[in-house]
Protein backbone atom coordinates (compact mmCIF):
# COMPACT_ATOMS: atom_id res chain seq x y z
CA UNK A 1 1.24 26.50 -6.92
CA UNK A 2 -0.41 24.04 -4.54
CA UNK A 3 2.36 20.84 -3.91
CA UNK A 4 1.25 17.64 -4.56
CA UNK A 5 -0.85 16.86 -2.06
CA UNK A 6 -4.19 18.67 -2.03
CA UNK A 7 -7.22 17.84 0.35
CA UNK A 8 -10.31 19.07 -1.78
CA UNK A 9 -13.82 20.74 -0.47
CA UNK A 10 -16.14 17.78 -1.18
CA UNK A 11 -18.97 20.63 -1.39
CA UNK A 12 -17.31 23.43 -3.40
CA UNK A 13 -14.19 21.27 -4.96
CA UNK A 14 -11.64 23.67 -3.79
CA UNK A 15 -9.06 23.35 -2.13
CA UNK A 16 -8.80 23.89 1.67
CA UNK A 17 -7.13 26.98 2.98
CA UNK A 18 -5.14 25.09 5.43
CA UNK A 19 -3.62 22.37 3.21
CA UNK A 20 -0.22 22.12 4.00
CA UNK A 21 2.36 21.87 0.77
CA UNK A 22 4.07 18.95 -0.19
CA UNK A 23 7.69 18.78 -1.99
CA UNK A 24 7.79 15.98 -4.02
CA UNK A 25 4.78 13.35 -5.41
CA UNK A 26 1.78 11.91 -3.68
CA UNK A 27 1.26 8.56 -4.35
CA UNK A 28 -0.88 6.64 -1.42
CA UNK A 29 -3.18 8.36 0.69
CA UNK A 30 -5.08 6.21 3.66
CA UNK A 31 -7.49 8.11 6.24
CA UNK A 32 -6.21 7.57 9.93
CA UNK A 33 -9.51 6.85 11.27
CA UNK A 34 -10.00 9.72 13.44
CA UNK A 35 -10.03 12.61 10.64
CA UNK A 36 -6.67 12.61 9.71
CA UNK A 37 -4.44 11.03 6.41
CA UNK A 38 -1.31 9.15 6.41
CA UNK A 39 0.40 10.57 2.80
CA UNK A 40 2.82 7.94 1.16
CA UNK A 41 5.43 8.40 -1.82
CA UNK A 42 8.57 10.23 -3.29
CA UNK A 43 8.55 13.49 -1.27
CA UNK A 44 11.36 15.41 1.12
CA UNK A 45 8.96 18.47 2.82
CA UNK A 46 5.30 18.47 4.31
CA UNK A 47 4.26 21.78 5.01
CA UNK A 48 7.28 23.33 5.56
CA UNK A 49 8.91 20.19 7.96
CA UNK A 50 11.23 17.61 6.68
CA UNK A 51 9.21 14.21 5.70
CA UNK A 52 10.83 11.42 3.84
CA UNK A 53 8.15 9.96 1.74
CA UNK A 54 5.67 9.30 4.50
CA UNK A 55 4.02 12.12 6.80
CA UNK A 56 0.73 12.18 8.89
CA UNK A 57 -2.04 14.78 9.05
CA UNK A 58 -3.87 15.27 12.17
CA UNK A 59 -7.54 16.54 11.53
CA UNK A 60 -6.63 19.79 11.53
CA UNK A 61 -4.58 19.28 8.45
CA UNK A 62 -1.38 20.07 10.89
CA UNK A 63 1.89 17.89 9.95
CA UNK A 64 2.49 16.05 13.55
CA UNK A 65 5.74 14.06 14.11
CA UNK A 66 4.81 10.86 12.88
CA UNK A 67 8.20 10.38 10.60
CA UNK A 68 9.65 7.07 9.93
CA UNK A 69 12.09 8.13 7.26
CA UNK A 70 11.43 4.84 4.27
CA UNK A 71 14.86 4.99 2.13
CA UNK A 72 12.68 4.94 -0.84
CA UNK A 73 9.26 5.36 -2.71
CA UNK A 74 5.96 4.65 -0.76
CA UNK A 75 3.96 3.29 -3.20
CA UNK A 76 0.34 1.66 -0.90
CA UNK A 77 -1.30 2.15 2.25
CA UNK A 78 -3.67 -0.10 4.62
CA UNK A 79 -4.70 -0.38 8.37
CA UNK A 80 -4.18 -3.37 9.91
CA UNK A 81 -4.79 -4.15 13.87
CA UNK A 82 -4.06 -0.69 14.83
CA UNK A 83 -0.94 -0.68 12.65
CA UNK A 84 0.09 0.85 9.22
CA UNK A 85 1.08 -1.55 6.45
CA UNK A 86 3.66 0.19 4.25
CA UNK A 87 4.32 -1.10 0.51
CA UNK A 88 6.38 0.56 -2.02
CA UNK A 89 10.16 0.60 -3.18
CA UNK A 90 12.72 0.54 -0.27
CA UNK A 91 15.05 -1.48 2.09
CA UNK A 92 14.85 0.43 5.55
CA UNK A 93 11.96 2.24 7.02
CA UNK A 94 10.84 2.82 10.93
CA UNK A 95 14.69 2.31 12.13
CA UNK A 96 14.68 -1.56 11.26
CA UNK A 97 15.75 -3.26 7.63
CA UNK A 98 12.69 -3.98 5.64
CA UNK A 99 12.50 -4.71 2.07
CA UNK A 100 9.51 -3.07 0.09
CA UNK A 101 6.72 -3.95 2.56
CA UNK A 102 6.40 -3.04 6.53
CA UNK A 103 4.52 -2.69 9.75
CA UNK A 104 4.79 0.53 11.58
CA UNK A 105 3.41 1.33 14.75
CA UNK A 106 1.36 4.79 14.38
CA UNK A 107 2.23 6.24 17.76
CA UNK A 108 5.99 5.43 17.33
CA UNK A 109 7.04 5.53 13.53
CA UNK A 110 8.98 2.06 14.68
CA UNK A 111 8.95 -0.40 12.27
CA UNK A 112 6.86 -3.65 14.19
CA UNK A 113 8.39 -7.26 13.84
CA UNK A 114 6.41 -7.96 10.73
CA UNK A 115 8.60 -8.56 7.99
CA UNK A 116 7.40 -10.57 4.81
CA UNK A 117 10.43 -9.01 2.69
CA UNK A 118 8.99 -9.14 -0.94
CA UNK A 119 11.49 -9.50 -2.86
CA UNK A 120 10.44 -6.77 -5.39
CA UNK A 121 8.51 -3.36 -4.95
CA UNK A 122 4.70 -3.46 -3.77
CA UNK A 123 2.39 -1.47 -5.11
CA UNK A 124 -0.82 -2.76 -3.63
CA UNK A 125 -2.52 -3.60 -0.64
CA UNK A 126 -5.95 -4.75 1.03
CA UNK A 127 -6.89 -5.91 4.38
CA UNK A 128 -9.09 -8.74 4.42
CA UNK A 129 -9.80 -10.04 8.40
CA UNK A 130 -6.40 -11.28 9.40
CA UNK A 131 -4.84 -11.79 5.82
CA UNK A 132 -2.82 -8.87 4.08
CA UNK A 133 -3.13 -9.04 0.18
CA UNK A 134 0.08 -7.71 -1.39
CA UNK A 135 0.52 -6.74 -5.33
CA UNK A 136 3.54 -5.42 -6.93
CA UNK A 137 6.73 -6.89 -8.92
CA UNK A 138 8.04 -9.17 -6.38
CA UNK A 139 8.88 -12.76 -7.03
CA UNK A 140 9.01 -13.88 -3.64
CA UNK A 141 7.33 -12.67 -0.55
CA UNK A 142 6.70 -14.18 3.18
CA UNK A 143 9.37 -16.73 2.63
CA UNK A 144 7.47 -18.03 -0.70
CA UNK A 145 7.61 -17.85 -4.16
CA UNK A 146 4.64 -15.55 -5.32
CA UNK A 147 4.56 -14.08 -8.63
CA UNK A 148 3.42 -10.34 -8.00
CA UNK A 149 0.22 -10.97 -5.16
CA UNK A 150 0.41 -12.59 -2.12
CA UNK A 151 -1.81 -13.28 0.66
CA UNK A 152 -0.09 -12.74 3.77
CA UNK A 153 -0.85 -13.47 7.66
CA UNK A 154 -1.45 -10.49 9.34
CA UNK A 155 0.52 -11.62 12.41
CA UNK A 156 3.63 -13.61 11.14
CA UNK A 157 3.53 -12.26 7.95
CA UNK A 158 3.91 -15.78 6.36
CA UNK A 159 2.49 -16.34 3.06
CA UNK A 160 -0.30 -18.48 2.67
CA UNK A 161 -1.09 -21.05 0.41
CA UNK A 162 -3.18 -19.02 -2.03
CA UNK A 163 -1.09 -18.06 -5.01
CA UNK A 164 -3.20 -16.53 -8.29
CA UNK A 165 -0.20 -16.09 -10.15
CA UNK A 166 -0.10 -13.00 -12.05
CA UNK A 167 2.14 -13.30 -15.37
CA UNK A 168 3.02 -9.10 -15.34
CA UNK A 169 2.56 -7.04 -12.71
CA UNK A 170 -0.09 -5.80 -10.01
CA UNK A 171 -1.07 -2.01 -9.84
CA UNK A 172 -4.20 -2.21 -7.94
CA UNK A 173 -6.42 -4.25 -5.95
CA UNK A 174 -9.74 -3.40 -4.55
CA UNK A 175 -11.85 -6.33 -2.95
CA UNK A 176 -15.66 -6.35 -2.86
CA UNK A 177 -18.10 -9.67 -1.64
CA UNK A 178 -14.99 -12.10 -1.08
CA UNK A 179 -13.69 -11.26 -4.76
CA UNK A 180 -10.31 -9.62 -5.36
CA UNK A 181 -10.61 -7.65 -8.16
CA UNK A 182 -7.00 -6.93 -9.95
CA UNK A 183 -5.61 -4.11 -12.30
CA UNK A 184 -2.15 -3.82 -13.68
CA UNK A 185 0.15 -4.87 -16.26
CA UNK A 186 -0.45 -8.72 -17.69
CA UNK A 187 -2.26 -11.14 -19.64
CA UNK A 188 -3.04 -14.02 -17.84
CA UNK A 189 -3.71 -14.79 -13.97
CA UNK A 190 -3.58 -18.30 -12.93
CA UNK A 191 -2.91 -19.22 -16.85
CA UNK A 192 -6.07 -18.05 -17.58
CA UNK A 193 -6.09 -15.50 -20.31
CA UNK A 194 -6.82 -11.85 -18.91
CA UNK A 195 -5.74 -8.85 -20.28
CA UNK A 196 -4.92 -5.89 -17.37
CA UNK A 197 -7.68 -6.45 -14.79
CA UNK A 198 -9.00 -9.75 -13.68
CA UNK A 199 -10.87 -10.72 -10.59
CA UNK A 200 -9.78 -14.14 -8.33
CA UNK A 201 -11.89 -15.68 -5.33
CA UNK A 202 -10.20 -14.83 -2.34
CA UNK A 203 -10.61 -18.23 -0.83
CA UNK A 204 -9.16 -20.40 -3.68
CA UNK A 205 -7.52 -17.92 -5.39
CA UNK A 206 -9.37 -19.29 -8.57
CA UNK A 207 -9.88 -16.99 -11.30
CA UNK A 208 -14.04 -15.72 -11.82
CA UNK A 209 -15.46 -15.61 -15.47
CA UNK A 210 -15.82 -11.81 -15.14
CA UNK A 211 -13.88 -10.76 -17.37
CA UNK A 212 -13.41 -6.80 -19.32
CA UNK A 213 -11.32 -8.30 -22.10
């Protein structure tokens, strides 16, 4: 009985002796940069200390006291400028009011003035230079209407022009050679027919001919 969260031996594909347990479900996990993991989603213990949802992992696999408490699911995780970009399914998070999407400084837990406020959960994210790309359920997001991805300025948190326009809902994004590639629940992007993944330019937000349909 191993928790939910379990580092793996990428030689021997068993788990390491040191792996701390985790109460509840895993749902993001996001290297810190300097051997460690940020763990995101619907959990209440990390190794035997009290961690709401999010927790950090030093490179020893040791639980440090990184702990800003989200009210609720987290459901994505991205770096951003030295800070962690928080999506998922709440309202409060790093001792400030936040809905579903936040900036929290990594040495503090505190919540940073970024604030888009999607109006729905996000499930999604991807840094790309100084834009945030956000996917979820939300209808609005950085004081637009966007239909379920967003791109979003990494320093105001404003949304930009760019608006694909998903018709369901975003589970994943993954970006590769300045094309966002999409995955998730709908059947057209843009009002182009696409059934579940699709892939949009990330400068126009124009949907490619690739297409798995």
């Amino acid at each position: 009985n191993t928790g939910s969260g379990v580092p793996l031996s990428l030689a021997t594909g068993e788990r390491l002796a040191n792996a701390p347990r985790v109460d509840g479900v895993v749902l993001a996990a996001l290297p810190d940069g300097t051997g460690g993991w940020y763990l995101g989603g619907q959990f209440t213990r990390v190794g035997g200390f009290a961690r709401s949802n999010l927790a950090h992992l030093r490179a020893d696999l040791s639980v440090d006291g990184f702990a800003p408490e989200p009210n609720g699911a987290v459901l994505a995780l991205a770096m951003s400028d030295g800070r962690l970009v928080v999506g998922g399914s709440f309202t409060s998070i790093g001792g400030a009011s936040r809905s579903n999407l936040a900036a929290l400084d990594p040495a503090t837990a505190l919540a940073t003035g970024w604030a888009p406020q999607a109006s729905g959960p996000v499930q999604a994210l991807v840094v790309n230079g100084e834009t945030i790309l956000a996917g979820g359920q939300f209808l609005a997001i950085g004081g637009q209407s966007r239909r379920r991805l967003a791109a979003l300025d990494a320093q105001s948190g404003t949304a930009s022009a760019w608006n694909p326009d998903i018709s369901g809902f975003v589970q994943s994004l993954v970006l590769a050679n300045g094309t966002l590639y999409i995955g998730g629940g709908f059947n057209a992007v843009g009002g182009v027919p696409r059934a579940n993944l699709a892939a949009v330019d990330t400068t126009s937000g124009a949907v490619t001919s690739w297409t798995c349909n």
